[in-house]
PDB file of N, CA and C in Angstrom:
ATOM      1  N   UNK A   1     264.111 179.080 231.165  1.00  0.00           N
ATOM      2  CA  UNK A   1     265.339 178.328 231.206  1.00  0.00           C
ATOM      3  C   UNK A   1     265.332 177.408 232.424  1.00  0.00           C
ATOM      4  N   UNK A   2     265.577 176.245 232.200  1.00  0.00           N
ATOM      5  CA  UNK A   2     265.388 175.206 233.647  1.00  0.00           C
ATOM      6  C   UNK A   2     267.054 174.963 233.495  1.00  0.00           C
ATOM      7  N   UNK A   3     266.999 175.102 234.968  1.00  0.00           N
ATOM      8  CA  UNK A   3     268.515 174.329 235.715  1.00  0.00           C
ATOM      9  C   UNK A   3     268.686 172.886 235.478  1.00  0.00           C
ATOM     10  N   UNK A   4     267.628 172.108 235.692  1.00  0.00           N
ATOM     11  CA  UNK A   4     267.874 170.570 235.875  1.00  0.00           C
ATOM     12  C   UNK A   4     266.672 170.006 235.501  1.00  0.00           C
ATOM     13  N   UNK A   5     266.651 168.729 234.697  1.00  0.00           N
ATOM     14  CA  UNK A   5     266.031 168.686 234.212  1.00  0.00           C
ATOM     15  C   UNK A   5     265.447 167.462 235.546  1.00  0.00           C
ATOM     16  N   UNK A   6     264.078 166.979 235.764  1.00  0.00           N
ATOM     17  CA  UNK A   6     263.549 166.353 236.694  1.00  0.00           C
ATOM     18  C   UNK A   6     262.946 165.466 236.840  1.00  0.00           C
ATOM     19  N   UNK A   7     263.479 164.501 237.252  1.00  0.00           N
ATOM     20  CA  UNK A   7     262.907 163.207 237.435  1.00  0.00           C
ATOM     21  C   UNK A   7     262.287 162.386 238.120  1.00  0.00           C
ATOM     22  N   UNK A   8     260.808 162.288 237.973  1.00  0.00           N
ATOM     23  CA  UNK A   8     260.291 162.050 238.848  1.00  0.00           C
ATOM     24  C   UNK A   8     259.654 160.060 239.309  1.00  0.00           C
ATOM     25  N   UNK A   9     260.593 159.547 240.183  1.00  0.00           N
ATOM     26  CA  UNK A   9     260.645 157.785 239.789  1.00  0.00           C
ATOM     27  C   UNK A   9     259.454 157.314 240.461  1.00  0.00           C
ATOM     28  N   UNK A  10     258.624 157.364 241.422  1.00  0.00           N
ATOM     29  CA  UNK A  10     257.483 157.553 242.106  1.00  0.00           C
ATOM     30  C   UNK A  10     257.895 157.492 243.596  1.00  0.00           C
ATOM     31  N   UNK A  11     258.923 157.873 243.835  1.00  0.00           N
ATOM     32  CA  UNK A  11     259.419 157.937 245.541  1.00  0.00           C
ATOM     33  C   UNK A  11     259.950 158.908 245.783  1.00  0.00           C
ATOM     34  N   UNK A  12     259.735 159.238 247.291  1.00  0.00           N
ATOM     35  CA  UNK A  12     260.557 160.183 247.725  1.00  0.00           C
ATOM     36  C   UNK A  12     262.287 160.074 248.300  1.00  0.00           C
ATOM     37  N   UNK A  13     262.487 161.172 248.209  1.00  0.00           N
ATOM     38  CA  UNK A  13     263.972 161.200 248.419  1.00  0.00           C
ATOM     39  C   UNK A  13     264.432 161.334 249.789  1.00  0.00           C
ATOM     40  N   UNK A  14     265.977 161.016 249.878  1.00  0.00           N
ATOM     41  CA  UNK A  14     265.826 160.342 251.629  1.00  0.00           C
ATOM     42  C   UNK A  14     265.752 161.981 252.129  1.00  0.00           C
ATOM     43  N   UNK A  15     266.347 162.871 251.771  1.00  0.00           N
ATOM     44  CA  UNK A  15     266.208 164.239 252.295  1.00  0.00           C
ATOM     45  C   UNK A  15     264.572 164.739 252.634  1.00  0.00           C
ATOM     46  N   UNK A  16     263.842 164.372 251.166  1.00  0.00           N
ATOM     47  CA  UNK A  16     262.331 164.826 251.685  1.00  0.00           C
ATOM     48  C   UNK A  16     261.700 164.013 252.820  1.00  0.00           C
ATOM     49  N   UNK A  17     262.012 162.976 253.373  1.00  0.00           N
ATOM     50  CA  UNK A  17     261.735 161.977 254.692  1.00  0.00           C
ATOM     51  C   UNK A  17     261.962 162.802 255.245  1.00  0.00           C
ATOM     52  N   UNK A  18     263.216 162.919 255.559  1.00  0.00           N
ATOM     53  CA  UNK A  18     264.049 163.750 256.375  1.00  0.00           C
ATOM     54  C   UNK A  18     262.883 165.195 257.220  1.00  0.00           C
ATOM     55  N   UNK A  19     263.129 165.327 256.011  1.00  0.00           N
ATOM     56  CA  UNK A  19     261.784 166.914 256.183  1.00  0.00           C
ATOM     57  C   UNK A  19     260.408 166.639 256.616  1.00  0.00           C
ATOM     58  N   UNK A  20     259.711 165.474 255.936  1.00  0.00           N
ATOM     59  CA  UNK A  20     258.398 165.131 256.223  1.00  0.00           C
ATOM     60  C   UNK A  20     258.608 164.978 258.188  1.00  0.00           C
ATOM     61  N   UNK A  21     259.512 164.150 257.963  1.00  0.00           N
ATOM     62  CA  UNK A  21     259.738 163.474 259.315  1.00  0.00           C
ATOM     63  C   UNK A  21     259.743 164.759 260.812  1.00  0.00           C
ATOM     64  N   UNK A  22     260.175 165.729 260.222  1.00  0.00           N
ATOM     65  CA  UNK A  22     260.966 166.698 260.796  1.00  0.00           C
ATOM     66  C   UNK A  22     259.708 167.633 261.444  1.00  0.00           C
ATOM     67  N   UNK A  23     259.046 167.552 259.933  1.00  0.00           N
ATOM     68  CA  UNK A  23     257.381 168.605 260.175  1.00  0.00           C
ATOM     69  C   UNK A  23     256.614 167.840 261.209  1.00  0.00           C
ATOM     70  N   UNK A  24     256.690 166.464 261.036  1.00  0.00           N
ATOM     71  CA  UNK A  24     255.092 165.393 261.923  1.00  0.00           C
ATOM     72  C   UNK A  24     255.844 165.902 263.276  1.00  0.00           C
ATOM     73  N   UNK A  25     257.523 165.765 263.478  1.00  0.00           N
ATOM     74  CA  UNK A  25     257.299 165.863 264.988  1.00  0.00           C
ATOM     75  C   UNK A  25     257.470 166.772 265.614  1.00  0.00           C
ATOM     76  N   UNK A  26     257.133 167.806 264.667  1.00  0.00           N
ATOM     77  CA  UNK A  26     257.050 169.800 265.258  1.00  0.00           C
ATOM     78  C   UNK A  26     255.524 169.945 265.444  1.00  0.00           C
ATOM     79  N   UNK A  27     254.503 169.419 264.849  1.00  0.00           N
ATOM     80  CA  UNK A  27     253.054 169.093 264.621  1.00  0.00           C
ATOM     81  C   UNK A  27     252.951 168.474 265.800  1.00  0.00           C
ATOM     82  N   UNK A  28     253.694 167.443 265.892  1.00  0.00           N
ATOM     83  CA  UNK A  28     253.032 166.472 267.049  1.00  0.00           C
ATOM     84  C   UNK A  28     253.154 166.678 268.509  1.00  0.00           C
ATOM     85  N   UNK A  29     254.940 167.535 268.122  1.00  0.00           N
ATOM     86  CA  UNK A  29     255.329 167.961 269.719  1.00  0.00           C
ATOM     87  C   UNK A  29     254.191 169.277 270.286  1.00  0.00           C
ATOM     88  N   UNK A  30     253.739 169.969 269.123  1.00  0.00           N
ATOM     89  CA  UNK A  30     253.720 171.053 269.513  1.00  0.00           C
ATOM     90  C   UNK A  30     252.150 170.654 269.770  1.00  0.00           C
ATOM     91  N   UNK A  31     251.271 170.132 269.072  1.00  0.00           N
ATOM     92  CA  UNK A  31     249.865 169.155 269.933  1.00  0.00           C
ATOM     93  C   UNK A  31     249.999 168.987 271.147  1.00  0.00           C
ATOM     94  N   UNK A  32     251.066 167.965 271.551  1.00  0.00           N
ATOM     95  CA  UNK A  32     251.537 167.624 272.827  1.00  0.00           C
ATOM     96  C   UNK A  32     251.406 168.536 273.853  1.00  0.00           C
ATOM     97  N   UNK A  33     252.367 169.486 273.330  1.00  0.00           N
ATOM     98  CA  UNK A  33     252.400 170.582 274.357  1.00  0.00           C
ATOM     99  C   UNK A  33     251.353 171.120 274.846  1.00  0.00           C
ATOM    100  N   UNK A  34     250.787 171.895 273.660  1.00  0.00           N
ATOM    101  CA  UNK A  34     249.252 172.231 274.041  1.00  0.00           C
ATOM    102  C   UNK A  34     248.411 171.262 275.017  1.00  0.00           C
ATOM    103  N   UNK A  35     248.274 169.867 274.576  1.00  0.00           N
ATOM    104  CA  UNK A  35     247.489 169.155 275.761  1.00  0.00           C
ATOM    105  C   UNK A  35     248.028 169.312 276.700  1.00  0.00           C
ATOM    106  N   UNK A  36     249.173 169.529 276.918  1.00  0.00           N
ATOM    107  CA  UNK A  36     249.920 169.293 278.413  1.00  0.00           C
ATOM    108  C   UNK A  36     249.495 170.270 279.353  1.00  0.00           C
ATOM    109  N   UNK A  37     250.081 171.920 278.515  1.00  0.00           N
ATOM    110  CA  UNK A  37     249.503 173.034 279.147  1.00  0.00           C
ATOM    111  C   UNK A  37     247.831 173.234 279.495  1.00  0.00           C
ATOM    112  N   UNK A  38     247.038 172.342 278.671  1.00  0.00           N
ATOM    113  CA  UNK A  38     245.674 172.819 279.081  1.00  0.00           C
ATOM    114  C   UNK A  38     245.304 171.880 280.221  1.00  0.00           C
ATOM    115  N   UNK A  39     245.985 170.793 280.374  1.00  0.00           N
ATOM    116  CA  UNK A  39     245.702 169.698 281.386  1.00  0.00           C
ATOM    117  C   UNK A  39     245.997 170.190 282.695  1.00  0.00           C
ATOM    118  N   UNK A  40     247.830 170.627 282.999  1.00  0.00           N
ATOM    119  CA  UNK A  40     248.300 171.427 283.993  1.00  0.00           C
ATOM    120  C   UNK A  40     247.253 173.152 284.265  1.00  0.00           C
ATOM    121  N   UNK A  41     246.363 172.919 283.108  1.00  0.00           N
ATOM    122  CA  UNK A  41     245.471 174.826 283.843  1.00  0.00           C
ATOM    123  C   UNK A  41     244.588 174.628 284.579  1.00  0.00           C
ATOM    124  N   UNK A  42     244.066 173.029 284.359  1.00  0.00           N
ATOM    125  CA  UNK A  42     243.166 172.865 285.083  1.00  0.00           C
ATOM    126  C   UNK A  42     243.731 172.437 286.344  1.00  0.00           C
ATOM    127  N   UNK A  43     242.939 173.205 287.558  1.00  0.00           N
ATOM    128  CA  UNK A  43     243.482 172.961 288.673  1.00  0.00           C
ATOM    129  C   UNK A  43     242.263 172.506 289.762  1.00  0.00           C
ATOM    130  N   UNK A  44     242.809 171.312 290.347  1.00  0.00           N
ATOM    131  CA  UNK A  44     241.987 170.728 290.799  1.00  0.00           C
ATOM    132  C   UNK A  44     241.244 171.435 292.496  1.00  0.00           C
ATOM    133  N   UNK A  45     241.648 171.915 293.193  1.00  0.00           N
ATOM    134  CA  UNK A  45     241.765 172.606 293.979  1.00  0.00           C
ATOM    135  C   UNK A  45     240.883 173.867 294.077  1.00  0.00           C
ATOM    136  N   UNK A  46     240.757 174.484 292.972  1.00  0.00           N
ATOM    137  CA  UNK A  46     240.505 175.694 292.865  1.00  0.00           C
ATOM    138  C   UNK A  46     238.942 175.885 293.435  1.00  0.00           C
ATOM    139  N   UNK A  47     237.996 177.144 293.481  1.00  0.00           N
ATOM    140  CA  UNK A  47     236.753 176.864 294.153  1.00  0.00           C
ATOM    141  C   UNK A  47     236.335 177.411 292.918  1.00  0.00           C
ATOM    142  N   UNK A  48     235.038 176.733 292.854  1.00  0.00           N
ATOM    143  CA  UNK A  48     233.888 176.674 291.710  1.00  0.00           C
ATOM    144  C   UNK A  48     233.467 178.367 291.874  1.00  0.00           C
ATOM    145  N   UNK A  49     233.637 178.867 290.702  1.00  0.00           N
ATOM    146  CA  UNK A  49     233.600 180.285 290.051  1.00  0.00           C
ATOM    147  C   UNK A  49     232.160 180.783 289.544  1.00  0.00           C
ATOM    148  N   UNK A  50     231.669 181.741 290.443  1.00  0.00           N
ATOM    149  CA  UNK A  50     229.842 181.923 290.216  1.00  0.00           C
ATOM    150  C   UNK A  50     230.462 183.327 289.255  1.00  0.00           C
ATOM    151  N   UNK A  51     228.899 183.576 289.035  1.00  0.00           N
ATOM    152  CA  UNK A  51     228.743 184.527 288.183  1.00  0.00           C
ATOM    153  C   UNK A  51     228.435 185.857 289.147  1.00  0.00           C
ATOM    154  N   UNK A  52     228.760 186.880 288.573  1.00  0.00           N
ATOM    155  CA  UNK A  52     228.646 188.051 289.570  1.00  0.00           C
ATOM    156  C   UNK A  52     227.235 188.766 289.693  1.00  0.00           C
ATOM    157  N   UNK A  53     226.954 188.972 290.439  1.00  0.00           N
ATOM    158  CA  UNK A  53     225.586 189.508 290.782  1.00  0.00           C
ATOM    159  C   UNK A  53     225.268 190.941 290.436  1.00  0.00           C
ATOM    160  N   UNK A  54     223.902 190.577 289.749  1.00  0.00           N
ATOM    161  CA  UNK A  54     223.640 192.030 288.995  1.00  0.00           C
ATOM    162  C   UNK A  54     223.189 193.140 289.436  1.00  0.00           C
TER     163      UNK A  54
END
């Protein structure tokens, strides 16, 4: 049994923008972030890290 019957005109609807739009900049922020945090780990300062002696 279908509720509604569906029509499909070849575009999207302003709500699915809405959503597309919504996902790229949770994707993009959340990329962002990540570069940010791995940029701020690197610390410039720090002393060059040997390997421990066997």
């Amino acid at each position: 049994m279908m509720l509604a019957e569906m029509v499909y005109d070849g575009e999207l609807s302003a709500s699915a923008y809405i959503i597309l739009t919504a996902m790229f900049l949770i994707i993009g922020g959340g990329l962002a972030w990540c570069f940010y945090r791995a940029l701020k780990a690197t610390d410039k300062d720090a002393q060059e890290q040997l390997p421990d002696e066997v």
